[in-house]
C-alpha atoms as a PDB file:
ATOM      1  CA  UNK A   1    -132.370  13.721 -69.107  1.00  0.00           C
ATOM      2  CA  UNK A   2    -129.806  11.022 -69.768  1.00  0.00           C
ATOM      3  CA  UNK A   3    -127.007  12.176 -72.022  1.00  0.00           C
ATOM      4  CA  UNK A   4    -127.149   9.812 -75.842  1.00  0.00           C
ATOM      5  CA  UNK A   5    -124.643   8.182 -77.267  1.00  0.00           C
ATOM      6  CA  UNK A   6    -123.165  10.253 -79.902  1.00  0.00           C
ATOM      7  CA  UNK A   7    -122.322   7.728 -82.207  1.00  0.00           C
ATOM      8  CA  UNK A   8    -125.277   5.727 -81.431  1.00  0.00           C
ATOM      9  CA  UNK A   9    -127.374   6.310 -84.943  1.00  0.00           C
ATOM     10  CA  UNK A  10    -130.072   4.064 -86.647  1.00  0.00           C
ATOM     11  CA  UNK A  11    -131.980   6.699 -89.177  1.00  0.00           C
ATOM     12  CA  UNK A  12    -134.775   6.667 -90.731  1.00  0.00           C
ATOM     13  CA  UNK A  13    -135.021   6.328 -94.454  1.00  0.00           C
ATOM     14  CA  UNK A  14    -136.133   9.413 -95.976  1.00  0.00           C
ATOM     15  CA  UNK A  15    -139.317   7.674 -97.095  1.00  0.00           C
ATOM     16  CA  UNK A  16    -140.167   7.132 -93.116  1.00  0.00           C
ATOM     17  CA  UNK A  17    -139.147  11.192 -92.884  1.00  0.00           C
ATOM     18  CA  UNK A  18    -141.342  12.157 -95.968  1.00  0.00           C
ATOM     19  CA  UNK A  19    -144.601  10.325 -94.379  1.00  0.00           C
ATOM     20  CA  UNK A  20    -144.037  11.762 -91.014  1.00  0.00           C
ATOM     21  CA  UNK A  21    -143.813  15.089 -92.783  1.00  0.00           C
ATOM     22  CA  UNK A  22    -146.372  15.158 -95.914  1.00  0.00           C
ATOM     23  CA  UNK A  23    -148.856  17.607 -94.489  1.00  0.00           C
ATOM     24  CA  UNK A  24    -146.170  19.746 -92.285  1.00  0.00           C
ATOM     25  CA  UNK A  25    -146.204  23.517 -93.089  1.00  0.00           C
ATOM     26  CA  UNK A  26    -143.002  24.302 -93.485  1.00  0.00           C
ATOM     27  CA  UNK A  27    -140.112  24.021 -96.297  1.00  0.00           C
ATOM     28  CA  UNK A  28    -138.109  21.083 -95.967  1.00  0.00           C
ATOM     29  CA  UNK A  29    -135.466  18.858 -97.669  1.00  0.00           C
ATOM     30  CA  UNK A  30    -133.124  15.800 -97.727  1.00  0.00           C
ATOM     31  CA  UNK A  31    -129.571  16.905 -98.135  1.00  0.00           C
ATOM     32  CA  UNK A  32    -125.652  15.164 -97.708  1.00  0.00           C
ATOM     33  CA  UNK A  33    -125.563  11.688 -99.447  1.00  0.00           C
ATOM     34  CA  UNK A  34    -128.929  10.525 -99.510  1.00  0.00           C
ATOM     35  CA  UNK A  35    -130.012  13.601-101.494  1.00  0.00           C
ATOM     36  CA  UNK A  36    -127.369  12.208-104.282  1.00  0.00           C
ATOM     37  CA  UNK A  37    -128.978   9.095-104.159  1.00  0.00           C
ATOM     38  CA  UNK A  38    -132.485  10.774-104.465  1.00  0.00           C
ATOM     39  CA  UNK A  39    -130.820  12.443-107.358  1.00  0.00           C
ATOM     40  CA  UNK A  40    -129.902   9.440-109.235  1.00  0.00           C
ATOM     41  CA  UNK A  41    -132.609   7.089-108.185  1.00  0.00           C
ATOM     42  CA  UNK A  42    -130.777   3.932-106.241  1.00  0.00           C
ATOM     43  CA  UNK A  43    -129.356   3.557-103.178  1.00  0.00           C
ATOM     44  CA  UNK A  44    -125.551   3.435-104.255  1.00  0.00           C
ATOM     45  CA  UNK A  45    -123.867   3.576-100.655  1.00  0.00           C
ATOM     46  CA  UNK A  46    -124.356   2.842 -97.159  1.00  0.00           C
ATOM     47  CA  UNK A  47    -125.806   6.145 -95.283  1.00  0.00           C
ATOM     48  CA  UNK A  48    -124.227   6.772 -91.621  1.00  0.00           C
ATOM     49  CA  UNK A  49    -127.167   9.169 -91.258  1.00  0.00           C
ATOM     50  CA  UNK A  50    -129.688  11.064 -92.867  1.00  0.00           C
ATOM     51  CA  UNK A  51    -129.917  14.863 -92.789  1.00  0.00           C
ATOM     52  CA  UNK A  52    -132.698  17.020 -93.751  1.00  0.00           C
ATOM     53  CA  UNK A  53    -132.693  21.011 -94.287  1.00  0.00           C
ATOM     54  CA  UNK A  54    -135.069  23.034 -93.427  1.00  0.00           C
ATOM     55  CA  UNK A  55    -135.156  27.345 -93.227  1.00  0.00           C
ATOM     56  CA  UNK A  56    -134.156  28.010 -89.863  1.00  0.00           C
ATOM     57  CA  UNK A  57    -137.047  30.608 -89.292  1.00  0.00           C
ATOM     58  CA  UNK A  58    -139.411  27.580 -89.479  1.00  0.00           C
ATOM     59  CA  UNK A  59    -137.318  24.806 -87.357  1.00  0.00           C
ATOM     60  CA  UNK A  60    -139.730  25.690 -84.827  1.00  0.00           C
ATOM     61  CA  UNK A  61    -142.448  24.038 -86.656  1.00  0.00           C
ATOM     62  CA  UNK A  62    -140.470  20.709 -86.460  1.00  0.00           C
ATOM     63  CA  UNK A  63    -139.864  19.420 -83.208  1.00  0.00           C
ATOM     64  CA  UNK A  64    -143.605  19.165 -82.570  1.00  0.00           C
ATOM     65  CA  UNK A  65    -144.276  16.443 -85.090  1.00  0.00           C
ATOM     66  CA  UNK A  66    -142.491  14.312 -83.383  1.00  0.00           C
ATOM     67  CA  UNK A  67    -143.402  14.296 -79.801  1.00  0.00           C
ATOM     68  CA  UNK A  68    -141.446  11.276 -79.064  1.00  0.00           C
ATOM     69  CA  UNK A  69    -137.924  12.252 -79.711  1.00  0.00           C
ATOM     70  CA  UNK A  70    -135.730  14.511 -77.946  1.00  0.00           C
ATOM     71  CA  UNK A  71    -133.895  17.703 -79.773  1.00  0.00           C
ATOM     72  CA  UNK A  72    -129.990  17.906 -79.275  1.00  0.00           C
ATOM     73  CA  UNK A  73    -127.834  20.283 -80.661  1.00  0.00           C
ATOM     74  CA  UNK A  74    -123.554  19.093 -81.168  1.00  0.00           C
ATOM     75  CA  UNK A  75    -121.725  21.803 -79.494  1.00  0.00           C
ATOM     76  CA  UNK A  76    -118.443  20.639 -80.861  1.00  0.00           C
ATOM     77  CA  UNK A  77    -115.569  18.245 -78.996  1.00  0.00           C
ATOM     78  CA  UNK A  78    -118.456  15.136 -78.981  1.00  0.00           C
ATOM     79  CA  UNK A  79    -120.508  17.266 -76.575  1.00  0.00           C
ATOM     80  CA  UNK A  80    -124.172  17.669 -77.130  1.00  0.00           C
ATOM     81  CA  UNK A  81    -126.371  20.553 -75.364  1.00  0.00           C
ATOM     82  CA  UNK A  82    -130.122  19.443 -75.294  1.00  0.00           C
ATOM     83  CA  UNK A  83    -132.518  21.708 -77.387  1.00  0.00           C
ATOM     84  CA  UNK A  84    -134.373  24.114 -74.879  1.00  0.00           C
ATOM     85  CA  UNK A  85    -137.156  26.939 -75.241  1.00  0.00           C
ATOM     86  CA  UNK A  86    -134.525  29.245 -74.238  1.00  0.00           C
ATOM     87  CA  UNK A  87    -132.083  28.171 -76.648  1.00  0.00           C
ATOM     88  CA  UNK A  88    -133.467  26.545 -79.675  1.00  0.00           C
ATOM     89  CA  UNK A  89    -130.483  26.956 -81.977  1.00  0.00           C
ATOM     90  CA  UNK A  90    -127.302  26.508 -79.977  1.00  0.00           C
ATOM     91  CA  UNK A  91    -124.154  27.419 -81.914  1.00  0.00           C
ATOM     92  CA  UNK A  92    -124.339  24.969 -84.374  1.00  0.00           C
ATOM     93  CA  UNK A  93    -126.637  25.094 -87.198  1.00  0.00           C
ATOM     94  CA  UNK A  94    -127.483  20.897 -86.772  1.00  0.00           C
ATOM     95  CA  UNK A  95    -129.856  20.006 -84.911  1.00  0.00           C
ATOM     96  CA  UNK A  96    -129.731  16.010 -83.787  1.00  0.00           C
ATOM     97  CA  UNK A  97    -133.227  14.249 -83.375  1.00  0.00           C
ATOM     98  CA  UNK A  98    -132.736  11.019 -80.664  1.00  0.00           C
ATOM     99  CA  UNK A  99    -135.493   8.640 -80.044  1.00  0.00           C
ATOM    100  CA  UNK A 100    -135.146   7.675 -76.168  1.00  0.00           C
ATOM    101  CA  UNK A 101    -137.276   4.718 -76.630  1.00  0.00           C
ATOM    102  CA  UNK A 102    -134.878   3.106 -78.905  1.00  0.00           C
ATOM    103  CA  UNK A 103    -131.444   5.085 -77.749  1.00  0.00           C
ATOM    104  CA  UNK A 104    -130.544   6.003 -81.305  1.00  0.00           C
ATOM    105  CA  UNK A 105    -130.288   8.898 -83.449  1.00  0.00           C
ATOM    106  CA  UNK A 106    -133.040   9.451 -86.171  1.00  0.00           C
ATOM    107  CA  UNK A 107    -132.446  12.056 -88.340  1.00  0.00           C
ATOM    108  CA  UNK A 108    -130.145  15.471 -88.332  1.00  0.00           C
ATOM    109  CA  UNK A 109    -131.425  18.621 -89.084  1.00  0.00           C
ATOM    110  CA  UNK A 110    -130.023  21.804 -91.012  1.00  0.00           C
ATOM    111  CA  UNK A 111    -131.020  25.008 -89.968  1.00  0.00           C
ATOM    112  CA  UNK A 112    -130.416  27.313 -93.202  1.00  0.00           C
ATOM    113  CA  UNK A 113    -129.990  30.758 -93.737  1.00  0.00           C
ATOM    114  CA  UNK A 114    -132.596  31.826 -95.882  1.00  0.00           C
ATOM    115  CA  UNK A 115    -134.419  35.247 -96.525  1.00  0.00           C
ATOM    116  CA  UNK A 116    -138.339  34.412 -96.915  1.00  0.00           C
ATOM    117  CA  UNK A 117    -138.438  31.781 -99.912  1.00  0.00           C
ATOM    118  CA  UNK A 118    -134.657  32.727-100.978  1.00  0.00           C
ATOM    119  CA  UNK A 119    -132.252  30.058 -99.814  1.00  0.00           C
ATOM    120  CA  UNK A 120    -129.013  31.823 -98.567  1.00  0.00           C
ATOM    121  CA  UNK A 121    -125.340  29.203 -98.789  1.00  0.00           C
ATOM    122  CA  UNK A 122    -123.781  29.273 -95.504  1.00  0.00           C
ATOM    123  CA  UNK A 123    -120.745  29.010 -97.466  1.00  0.00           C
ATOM    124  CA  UNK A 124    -121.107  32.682 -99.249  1.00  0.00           C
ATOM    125  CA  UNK A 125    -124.136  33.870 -97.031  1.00  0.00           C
ATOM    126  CA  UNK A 126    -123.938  37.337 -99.740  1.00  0.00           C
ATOM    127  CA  UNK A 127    -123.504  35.920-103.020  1.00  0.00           C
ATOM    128  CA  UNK A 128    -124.777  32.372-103.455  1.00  0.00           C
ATOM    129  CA  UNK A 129    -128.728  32.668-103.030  1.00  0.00           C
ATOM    130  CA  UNK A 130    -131.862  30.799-104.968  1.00  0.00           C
ATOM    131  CA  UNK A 131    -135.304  30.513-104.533  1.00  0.00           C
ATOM    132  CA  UNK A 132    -135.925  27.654-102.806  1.00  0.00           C
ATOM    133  CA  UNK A 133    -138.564  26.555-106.021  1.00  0.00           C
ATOM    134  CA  UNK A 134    -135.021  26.630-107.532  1.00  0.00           C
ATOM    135  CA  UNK A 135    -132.942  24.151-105.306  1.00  0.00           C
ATOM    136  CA  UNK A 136    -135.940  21.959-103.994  1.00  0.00           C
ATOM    137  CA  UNK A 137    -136.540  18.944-106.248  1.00  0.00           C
ATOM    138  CA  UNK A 138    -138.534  16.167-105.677  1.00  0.00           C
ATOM    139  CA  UNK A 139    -138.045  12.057-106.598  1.00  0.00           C
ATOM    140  CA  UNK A 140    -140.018   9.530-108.286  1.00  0.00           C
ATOM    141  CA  UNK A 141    -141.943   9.246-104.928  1.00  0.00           C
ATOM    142  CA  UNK A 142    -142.506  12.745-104.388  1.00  0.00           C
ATOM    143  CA  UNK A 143    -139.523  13.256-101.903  1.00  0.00           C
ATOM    144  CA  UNK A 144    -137.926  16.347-101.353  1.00  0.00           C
ATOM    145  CA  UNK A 145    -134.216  16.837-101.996  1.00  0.00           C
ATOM    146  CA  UNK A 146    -131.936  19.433-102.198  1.00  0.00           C
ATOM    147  CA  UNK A 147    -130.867  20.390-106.184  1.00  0.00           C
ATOM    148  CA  UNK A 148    -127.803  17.909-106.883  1.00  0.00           C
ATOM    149  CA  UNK A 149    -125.167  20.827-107.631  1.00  0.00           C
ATOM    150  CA  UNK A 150    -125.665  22.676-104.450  1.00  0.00           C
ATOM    151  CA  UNK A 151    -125.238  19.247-102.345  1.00  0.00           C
ATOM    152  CA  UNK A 152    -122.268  18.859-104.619  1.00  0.00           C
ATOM    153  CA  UNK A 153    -120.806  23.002-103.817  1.00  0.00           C
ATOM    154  CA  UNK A 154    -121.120  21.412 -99.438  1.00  0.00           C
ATOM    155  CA  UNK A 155    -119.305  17.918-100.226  1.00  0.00           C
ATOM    156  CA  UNK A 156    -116.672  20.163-102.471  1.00  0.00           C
ATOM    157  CA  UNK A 157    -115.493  21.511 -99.243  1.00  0.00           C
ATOM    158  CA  UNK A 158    -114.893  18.538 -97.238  1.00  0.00           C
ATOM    159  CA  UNK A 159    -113.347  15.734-100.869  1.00  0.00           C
ATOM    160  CA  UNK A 160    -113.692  12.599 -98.482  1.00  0.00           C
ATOM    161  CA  UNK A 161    -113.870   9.597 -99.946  1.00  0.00           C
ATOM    162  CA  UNK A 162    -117.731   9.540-100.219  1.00  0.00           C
ATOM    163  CA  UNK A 163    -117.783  13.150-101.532  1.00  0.00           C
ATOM    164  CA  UNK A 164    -115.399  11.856-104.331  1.00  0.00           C
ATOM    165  CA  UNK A 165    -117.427   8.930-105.164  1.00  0.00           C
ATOM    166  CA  UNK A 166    -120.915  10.547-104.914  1.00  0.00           C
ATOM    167  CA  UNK A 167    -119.028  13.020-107.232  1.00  0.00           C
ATOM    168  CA  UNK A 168    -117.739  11.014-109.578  1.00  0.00           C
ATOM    169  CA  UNK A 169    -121.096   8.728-109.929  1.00  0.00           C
ATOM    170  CA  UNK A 170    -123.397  11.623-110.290  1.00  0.00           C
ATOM    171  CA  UNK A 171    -121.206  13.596-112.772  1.00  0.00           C
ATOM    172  CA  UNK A 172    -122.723  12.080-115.645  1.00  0.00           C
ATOM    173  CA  UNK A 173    -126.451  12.936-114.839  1.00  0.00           C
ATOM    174  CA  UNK A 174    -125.392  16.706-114.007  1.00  0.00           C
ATOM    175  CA  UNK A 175    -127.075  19.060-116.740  1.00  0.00           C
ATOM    176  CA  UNK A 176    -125.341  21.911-118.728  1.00  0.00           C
ATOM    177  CA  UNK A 177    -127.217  24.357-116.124  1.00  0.00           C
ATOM    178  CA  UNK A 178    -126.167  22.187-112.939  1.00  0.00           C
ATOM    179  CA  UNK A 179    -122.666  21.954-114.471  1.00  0.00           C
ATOM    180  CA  UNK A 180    -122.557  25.476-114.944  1.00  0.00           C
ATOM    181  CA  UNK A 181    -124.212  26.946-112.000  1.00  0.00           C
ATOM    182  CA  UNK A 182    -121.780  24.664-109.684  1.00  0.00           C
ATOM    183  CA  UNK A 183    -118.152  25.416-111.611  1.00  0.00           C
ATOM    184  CA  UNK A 184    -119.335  29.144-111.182  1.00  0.00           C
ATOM    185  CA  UNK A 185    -120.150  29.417-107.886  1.00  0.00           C
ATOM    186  CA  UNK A 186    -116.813  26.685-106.573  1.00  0.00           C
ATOM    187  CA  UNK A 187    -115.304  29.703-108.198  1.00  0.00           C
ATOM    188  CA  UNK A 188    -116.075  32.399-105.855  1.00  0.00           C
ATOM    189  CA  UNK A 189    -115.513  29.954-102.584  1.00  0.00           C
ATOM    190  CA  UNK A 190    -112.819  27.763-103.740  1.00  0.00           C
ATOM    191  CA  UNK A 191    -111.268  29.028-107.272  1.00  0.00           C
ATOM    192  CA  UNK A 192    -108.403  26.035-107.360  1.00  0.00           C
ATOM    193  CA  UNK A 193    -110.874  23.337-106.463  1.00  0.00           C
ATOM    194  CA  UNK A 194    -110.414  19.948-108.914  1.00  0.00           C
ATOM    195  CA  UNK A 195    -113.843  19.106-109.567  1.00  0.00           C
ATOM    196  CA  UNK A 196    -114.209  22.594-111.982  1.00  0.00           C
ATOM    197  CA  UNK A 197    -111.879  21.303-114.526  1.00  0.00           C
ATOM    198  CA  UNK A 198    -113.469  17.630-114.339  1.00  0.00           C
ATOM    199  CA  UNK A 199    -116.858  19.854-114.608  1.00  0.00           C
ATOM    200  CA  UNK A 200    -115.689  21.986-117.579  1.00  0.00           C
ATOM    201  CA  UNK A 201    -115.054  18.110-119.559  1.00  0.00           C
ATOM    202  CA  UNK A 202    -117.773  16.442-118.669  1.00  0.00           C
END
């Protein structure tokens, strides 16, 4: 199996990933940027990627829909460790789909802690946890994203320049409840964070 490129990546729009994935069985969901862009409707940014979530109990359910890409898993460094029966999950919790044919990356896939239909933060595995009817919304065209303020509580932790922006642009749309839940819960994993008080004023 010849080893990808890792920076070689032309994904798929999440459109392409919600046909490919209408009738599939399992719980899924587009996270990262394009879930803010879901969120507010218009493509605002370019997307280096495009990452989905899905509970990592089902993950198994994924790979065979699409029979013609190969599974990798990014074992940190720039190495990658192809997906195997014997070890589906590797150590990280992304999963990298590559299409040989075309020698490019497709999509990226988060396997989440979850608890039956509870979603479980791998940022406070104990105390941040929803149903996913909760934190699964859909878009005008019926694709699923993950609820804005909990892609907001995973781009808190990281404040590049994209997380700022996305931040800043989507602010405005954020209801009292998304406001709320998001301020509370940056409290319990990052107290001092700057995006509370700009919550707290919106």
């Amino acid at each position: 199996m010849e080893h990808p490129d890792i920076e070689a990546w032309d994904a798929w729009h999440p459109r392409e990933l919600a046909g490919r994935l209408r009738d599939a069985r399992l719980t899924w969901y587009v996270a990262g940027g394009w879930a803010v862009d879901l969120h507010r409707g218009e493509r605002t940014r370019a997307h280096e990627d495009v990452e989905i979530g899905v509970p990592a109990g089902q993950f198994a359910l994924l790979p065979p829909l699409f029979p013609e890409l190969e599974f990798w898993v990014p074992a940190g460094d720039g190495a990658l460790v192809p997906m195997t029966g014997a070890a589906p999950a590797g150590d990280s919790h992304q999963t990298w789909a590559w299409d040989p044919a075309a020698r490019r990356w497709r999509f990226d896939v988060f396997r989440e802690p979850h608890d039956g239909d509870v979603w479980i933060c791998r940022r406070d595995e104990q105390r941040i946890r929803r149903p996913y009817r909760e934190v699964v919304r859909r878009d005008g065209d019926g694709i699923p994203y993950l609820g804005i303020e909990v892609v907001l509580l995973f781009k808190a932790k990281h404040a590049r320049d994209k997380d700022e922006a996305d931040f800043t642009g989507v602010l405005p749309l954020l209801s009292r409840a998304e406001r709320g839940w998001l301020d509370a819960t940056l409290g319990l994993v990052d107290p001092g964070h700057p995006w509370r008080a700009r919550l707290r004023s919106a």
